[in-house]
Protein backbone atom coordinates (compact mmCIF):
# COMPACT_ATOMS: atom_id res chain seq x y z
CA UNK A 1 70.03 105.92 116.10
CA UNK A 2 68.59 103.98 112.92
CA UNK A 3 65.32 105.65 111.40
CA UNK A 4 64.35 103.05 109.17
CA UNK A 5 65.45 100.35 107.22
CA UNK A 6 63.36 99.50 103.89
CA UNK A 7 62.99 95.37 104.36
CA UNK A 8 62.63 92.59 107.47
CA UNK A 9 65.81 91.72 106.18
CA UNK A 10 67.60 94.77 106.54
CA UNK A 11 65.74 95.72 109.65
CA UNK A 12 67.56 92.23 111.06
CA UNK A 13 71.03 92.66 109.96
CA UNK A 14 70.95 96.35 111.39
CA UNK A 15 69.61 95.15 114.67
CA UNK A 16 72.10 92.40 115.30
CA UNK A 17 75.32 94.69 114.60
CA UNK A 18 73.06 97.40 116.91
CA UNK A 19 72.39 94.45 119.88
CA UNK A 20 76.04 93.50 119.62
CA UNK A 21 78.27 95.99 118.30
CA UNK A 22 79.64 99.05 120.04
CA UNK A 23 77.95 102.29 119.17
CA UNK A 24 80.66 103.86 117.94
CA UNK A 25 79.34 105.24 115.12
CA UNK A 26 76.02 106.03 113.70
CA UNK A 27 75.70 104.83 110.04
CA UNK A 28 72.54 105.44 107.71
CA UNK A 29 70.18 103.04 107.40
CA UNK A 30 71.45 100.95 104.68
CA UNK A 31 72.79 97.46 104.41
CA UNK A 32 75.33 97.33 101.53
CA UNK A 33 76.57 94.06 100.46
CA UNK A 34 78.30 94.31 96.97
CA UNK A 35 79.98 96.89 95.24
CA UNK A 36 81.49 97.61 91.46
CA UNK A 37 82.92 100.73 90.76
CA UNK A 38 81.21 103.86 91.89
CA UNK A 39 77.73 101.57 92.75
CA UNK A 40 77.09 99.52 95.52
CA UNK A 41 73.79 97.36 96.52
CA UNK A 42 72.19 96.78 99.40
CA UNK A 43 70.65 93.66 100.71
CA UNK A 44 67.43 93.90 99.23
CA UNK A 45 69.02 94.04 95.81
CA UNK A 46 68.81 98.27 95.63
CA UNK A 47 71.65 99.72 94.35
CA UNK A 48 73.11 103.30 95.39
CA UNK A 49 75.75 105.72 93.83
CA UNK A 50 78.63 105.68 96.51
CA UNK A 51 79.44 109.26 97.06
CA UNK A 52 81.86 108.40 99.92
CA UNK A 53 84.30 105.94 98.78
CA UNK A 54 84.85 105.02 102.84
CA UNK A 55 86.40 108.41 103.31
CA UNK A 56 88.68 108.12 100.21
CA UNK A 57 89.93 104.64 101.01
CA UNK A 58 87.95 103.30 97.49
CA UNK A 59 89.39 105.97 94.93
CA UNK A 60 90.16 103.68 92.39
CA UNK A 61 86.33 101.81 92.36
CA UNK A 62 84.82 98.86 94.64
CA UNK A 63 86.26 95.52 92.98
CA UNK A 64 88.93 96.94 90.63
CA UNK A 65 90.12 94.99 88.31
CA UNK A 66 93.91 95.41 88.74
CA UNK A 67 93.76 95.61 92.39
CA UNK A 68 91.48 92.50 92.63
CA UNK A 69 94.31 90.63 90.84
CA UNK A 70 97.00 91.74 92.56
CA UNK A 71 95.09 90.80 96.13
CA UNK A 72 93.63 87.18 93.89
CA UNK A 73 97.30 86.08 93.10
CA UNK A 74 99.26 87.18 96.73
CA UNK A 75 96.71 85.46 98.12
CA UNK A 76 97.47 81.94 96.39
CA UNK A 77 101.52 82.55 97.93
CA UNK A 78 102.14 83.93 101.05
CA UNK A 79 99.53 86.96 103.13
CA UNK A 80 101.67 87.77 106.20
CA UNK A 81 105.09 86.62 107.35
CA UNK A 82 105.52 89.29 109.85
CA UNK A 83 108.85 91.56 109.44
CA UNK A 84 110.58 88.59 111.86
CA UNK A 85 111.58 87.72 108.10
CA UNK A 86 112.10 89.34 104.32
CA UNK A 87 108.97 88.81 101.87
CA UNK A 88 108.93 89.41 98.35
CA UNK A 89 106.74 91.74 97.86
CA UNK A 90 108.08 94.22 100.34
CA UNK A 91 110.81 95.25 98.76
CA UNK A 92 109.04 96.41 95.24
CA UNK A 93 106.37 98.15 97.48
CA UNK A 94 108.84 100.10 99.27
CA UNK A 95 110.76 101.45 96.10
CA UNK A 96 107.67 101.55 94.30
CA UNK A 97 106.16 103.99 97.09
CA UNK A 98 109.51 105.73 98.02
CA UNK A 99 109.94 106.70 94.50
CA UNK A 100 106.59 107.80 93.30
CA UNK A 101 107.42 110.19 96.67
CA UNK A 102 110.48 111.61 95.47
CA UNK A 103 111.64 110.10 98.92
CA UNK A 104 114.54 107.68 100.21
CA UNK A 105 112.59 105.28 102.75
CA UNK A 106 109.50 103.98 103.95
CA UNK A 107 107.96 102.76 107.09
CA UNK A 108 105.07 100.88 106.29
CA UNK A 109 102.37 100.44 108.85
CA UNK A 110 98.63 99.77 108.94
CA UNK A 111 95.88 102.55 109.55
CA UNK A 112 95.69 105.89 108.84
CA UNK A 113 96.20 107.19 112.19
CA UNK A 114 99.24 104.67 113.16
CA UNK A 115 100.93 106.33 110.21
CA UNK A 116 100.33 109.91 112.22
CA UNK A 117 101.52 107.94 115.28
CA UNK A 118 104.70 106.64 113.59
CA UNK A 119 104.77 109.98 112.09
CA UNK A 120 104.92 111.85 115.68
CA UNK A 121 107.29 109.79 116.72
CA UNK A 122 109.30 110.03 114.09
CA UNK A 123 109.51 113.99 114.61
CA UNK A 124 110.38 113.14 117.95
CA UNK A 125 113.48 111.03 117.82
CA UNK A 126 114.70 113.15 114.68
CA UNK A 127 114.24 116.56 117.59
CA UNK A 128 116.12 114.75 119.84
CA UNK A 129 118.89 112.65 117.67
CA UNK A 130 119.15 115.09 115.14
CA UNK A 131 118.14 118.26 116.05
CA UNK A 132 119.42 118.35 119.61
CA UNK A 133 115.97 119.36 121.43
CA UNK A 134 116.78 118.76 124.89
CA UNK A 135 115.34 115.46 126.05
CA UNK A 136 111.50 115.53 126.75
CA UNK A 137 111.19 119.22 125.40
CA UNK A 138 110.04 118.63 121.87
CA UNK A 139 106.83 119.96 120.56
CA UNK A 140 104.79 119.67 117.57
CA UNK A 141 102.46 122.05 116.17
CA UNK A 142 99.22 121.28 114.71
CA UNK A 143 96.14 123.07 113.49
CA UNK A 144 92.97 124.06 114.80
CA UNK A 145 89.98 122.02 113.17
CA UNK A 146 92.15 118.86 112.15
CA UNK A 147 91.61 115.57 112.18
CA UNK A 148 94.00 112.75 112.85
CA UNK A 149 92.21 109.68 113.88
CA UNK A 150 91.49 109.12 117.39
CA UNK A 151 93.99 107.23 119.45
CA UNK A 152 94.84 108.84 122.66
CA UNK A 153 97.80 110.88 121.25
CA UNK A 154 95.98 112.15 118.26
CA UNK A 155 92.69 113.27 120.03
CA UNK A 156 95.32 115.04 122.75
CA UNK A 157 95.17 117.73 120.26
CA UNK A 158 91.98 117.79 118.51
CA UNK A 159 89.21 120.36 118.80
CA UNK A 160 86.72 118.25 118.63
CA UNK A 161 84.84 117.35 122.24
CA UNK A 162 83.31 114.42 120.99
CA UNK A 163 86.97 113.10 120.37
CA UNK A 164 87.74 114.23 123.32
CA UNK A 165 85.96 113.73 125.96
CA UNK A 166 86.22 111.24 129.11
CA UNK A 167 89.39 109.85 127.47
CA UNK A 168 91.50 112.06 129.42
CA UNK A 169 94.66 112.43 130.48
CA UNK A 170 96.21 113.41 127.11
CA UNK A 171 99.49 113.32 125.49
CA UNK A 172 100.92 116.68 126.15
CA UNK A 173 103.57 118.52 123.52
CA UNK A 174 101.39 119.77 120.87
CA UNK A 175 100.04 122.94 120.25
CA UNK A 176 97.67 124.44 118.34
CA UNK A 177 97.12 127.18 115.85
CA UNK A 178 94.61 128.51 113.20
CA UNK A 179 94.56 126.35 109.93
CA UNK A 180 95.60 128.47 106.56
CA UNK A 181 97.36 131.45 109.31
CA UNK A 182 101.19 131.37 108.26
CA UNK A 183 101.84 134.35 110.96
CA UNK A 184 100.40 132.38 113.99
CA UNK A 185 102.54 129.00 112.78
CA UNK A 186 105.81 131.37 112.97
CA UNK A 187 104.56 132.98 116.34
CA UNK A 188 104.37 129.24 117.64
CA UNK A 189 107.63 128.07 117.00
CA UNK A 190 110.23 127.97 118.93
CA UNK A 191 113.96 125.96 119.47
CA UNK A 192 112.14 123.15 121.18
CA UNK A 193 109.72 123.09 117.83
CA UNK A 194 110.55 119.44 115.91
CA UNK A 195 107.66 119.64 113.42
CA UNK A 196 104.67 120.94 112.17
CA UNK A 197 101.85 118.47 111.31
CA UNK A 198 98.91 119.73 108.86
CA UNK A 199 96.58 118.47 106.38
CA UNK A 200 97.02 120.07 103.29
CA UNK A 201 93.25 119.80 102.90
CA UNK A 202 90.97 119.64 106.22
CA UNK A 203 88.38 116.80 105.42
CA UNK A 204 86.55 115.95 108.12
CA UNK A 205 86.39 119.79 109.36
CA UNK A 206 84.44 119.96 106.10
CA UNK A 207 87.06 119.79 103.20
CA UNK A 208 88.65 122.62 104.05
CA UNK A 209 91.05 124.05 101.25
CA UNK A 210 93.85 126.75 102.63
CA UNK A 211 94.17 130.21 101.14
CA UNK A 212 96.24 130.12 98.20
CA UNK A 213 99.82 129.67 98.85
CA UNK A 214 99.21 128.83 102.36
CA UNK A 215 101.57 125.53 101.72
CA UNK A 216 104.18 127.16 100.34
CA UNK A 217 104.26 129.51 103.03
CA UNK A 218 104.60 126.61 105.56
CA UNK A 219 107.13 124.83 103.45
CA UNK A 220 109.35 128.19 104.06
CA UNK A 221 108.93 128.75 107.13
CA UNK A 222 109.78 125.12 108.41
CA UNK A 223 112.67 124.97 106.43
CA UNK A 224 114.01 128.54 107.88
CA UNK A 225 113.28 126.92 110.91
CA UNK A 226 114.84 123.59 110.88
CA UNK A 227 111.14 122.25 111.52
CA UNK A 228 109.88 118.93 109.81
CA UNK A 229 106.56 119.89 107.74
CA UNK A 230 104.42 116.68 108.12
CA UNK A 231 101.82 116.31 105.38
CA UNK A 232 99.01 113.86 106.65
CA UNK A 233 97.72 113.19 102.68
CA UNK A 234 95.81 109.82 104.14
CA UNK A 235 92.39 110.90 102.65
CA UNK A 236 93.50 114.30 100.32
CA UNK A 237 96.61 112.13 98.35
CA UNK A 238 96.71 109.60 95.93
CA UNK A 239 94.58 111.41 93.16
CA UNK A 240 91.58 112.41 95.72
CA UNK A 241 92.58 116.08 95.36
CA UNK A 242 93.11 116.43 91.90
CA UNK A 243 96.93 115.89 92.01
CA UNK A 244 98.84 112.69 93.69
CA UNK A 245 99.50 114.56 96.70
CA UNK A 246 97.41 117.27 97.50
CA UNK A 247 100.87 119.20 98.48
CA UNK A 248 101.09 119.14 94.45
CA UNK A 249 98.69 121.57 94.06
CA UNK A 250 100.99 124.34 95.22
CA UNK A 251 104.13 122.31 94.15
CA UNK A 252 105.42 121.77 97.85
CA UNK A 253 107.25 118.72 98.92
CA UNK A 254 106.66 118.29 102.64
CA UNK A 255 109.92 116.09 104.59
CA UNK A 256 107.34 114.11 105.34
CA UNK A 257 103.99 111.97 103.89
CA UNK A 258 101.50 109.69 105.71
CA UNK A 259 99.42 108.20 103.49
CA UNK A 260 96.81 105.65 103.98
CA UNK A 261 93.42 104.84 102.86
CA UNK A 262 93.63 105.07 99.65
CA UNK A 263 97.13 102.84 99.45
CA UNK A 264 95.20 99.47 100.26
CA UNK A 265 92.98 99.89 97.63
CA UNK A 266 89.67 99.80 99.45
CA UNK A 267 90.52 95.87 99.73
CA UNK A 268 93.15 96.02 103.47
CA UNK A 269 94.43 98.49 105.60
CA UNK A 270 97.67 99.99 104.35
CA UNK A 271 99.45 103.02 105.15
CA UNK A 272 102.98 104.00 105.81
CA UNK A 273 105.21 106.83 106.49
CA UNK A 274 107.42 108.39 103.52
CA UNK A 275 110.43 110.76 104.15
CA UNK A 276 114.22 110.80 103.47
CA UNK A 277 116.53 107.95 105.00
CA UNK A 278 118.05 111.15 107.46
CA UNK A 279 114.79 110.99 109.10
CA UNK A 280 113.48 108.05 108.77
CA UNK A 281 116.66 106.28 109.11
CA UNK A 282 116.17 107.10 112.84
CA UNK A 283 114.79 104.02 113.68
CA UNK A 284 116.61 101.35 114.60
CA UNK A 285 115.70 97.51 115.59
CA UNK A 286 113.34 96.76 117.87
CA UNK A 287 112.31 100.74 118.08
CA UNK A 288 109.18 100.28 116.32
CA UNK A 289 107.11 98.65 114.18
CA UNK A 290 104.05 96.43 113.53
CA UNK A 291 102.97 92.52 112.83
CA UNK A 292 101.45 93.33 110.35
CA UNK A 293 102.57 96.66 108.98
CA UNK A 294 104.08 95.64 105.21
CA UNK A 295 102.64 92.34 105.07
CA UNK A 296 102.93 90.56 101.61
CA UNK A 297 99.58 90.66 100.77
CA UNK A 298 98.79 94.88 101.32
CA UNK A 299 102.36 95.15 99.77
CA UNK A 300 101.25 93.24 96.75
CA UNK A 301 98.01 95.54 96.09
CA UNK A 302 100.05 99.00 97.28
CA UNK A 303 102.34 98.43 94.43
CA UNK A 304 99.79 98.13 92.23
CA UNK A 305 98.08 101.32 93.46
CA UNK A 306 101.37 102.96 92.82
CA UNK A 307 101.24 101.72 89.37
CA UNK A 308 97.60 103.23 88.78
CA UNK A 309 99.33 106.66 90.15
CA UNK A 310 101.61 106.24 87.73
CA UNK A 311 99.47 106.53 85.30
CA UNK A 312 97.54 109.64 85.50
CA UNK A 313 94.76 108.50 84.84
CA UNK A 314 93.08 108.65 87.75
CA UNK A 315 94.17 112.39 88.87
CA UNK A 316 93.13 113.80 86.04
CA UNK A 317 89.56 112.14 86.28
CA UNK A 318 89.25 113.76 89.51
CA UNK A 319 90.33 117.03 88.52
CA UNK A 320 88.13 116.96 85.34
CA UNK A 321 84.84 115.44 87.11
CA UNK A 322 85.59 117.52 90.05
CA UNK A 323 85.33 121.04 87.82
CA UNK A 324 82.37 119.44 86.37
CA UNK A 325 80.90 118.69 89.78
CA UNK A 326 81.41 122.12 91.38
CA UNK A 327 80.64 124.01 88.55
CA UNK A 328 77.04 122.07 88.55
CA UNK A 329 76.58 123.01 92.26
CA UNK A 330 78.40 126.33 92.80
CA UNK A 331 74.42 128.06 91.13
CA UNK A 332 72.96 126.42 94.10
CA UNK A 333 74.33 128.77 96.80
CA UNK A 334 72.76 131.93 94.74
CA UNK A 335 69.79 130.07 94.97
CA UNK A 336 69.68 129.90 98.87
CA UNK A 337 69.99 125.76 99.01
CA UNK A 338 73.65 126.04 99.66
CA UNK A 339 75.35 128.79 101.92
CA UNK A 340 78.93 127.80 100.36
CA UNK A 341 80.90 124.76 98.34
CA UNK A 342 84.07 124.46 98.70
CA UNK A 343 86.10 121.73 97.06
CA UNK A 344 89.79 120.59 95.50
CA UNK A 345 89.29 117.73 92.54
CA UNK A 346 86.75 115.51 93.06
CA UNK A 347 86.12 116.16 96.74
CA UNK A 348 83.62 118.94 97.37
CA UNK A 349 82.27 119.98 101.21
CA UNK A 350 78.81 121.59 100.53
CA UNK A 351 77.06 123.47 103.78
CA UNK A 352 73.54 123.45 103.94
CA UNK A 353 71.19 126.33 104.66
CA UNK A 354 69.97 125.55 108.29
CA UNK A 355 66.23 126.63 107.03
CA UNK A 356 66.64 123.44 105.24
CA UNK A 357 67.63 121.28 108.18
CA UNK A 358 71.31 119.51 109.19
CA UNK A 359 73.51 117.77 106.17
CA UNK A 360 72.16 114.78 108.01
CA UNK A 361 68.85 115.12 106.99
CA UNK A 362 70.07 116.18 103.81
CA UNK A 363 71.78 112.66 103.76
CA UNK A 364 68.75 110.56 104.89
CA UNK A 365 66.83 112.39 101.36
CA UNK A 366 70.10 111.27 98.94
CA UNK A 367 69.69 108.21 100.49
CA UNK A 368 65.59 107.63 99.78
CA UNK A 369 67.39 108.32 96.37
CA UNK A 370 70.20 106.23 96.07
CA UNK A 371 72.99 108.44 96.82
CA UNK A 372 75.23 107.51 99.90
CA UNK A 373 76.81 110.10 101.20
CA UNK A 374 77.97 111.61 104.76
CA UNK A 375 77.27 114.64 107.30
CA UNK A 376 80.24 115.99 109.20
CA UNK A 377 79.55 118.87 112.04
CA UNK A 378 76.02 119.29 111.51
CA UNK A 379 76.05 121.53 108.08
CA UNK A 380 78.37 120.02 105.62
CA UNK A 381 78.10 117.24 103.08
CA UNK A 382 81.31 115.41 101.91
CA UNK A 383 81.19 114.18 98.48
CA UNK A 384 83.96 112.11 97.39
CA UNK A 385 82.54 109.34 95.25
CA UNK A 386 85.43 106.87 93.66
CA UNK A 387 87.25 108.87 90.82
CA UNK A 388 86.09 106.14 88.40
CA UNK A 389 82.70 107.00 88.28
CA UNK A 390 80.61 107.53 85.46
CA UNK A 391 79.78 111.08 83.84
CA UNK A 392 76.15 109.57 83.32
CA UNK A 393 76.83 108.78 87.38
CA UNK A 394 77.83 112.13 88.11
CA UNK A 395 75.23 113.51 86.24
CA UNK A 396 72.78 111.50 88.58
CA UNK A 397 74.39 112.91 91.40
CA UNK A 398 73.81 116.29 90.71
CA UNK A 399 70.00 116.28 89.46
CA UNK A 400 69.46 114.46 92.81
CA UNK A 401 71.11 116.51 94.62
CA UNK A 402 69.44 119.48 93.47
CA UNK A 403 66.12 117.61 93.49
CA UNK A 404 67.04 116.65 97.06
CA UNK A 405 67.76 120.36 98.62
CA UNK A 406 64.53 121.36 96.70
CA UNK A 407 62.71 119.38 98.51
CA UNK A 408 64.08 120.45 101.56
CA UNK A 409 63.69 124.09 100.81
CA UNK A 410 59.66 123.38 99.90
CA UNK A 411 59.61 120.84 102.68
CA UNK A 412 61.84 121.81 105.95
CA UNK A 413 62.79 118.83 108.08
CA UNK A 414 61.12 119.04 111.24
């Protein structure tokens, strides 16, 4: 439900997408239209410090530079052809991103979550062409608190109700274990086992970082196993984390990526499926695939994300603001406005003291502010602003933040 809105002409534009769009989600009461870098503006000319970067999608800043040029010139030659034929700028994208993997082959698709659908079905046909899991047997183990996306197949095995709910029946051959318990993965597994799916770092369960060596664990105990480890990086890779791949952190290469977000840049959807060409080379004609998964114009700005990657640049900005960031905040939980914050680079989950109210209302105060950021499950506040902000930005950030969870603490939401 909107609150407020600050202007007639916000009020309007809010109630015409709440009159005709579905209420599928339930934004804050802002009405952004332009963006630069970490900032973004509103329609009554107010401008905001993005702390969200549309769930990591914008690492690399609204209206880069590089990435605007890239889109600028495809744009003026071909934007989709459909794989029905070859386009130039597929095959640069798919070395580009292959390599930069340490990988063989790439399936490029569209979204986030049809990269964890392509994904399970890649485990799938590699159980049953490769491994020799007996048809219709195969399994895939996941972790409790993840999050996927939300087609049917993916919310089959979430935890969360809202996901859940009245969109039964599910797709049955996953189970589920504790997140960061090595002992309970092993317990799970058995011959009919093709893969186990994880996110290195849980982000909409609250960025959720694994005990230390957690990953590596995993990485042995799939391989003893003859299990594919599936690394869903679409919102903790490409820099987010501190590292390329969050799998970095504890030098673990999984058999397989899905990336996404991130990839297109914050300008289309772009995300694709990275592994060696004896998994991925599974596939055959007509098995799979997408109109416009790899079109010329997301393949044109994904190579130059790779090329920013490349670079360096832009993980070692979020691993440098990130330690900044934390160490700024960590004093607030021995002062009672925080009960913990957890983080990895520049992506920090902070949980709120309930005496102060929900991370919601916490949001709704950053946002009186100018500081967009996002709730998830009630206590926690994701901040994951693009990892080219400012350190007078960041700075911002945190006096408002602390201002903000002052004022709660004086003031408790009702």
């Amino acid at each position: 439900m909107v609150l407020h809105a600050s202007s007639p002409r916000q009020k309007s534009a809010i109630d015409q997408v709440e009159t005709y769009g579905a209420h599928n989600y339930a934004p804050l009461p802002v009405v952004i239209a332009r963006a630069e870098g970490a900032r973004v503006t509103d329609v009554d000319g107010r401008e905001f410090i993005d702390c969200l970067a549309a769930y990591s999608a914008v690492n690399f800043g609204h209206s880069n530079e590089r990435l605007l040029a890239a889109a600028t010139e495809q744009l003026h030659k071909v934007t989709l052809t459909s794989r029905a034929f070859y386009s130039e700028p597929y095959g640069p994208f798919v070395q580009a991103l292959a390599e930069l993997c340490g990988k063989d082959m790439v399936l490029p698709m569209n979204t986030g979550v049809e990269a964890v659908e392509t994904g399970i079905k890649t485990a799938r046909k590699w159980g049953y062409e490769v491994k020799g899991v007996a048809d219709d047997q195969a399994n895939i183990i996941v972790m409790d608190g993840n999050f996927h996306g939300r087609t049917v197949t993916v919310v089959s095995f979430s935890n969360d109700p809202d996901a859940r709910r009245s969109f039964e029946p599910f797709t049955r051959g996953f189970r589920s274990v504790p997140f960061g318990d090595p002992a309970a993965l092993e317990a799970a597994i058995d011959e009919n086992t093709v893969a186990v799916l994880l996110e290195p770092i849980q982000g909409e369960a609250g960025v959720i970082v694994p005990p230390e060596g957690y990953l590596r664990q995993v990485r042995e105990i799939t391989t003893r196993h003859n299990v594919l480890m599936i690394a869903d990086e679409i919102q903790a890779g490409l820099g987010r984390s501190g590292t390329t791949f969050a799998c970095d952190r504890e030098d673990v290469v999984p058999d397989v990526y899905l990336l996404g977000k991130a990839l297109g840049g914050g300008i289309v959807p772009l995300s694709g499926v990275v592994a060696n060409s004896d998994i991925l080379g599974v596939f055959q004609p007509g098995q799979h695939g997408s109109t416009f998964g790899g079109n010329p114009l997301a393949c044109a700005i994904g190579s130059e994300v790779v090329s920013l990657l490349r670079e360096g640049t832009m993980q070692s900005a979020s691993r440098d603001k990130g330690a900044r960031f934390r160490a700024a905040l960590d004093p607030l939980v021995d002062r009672g406005l925080l009960t913990q914050v957890r983080g990895a680079g520049l992506w920090l989950g902070l949980d709120v003291d309930p005496a102060l109210g929900t991370a919601h209302d916490i949001c709704h105060r950053l946002m009186d502010k100018g500081i967009l950021a996002k709730d998830t499950h009630t206590k926690t506040i994701r901040f994951a602003p693009p990892l080219v902000i400012s350190d007078e930005d960041l700075d911002r950030v945190i006096d408002l933040t602390t201002e903000a969870l002052e004022e709660a603490a004086a003031r408790p939401a009702a």
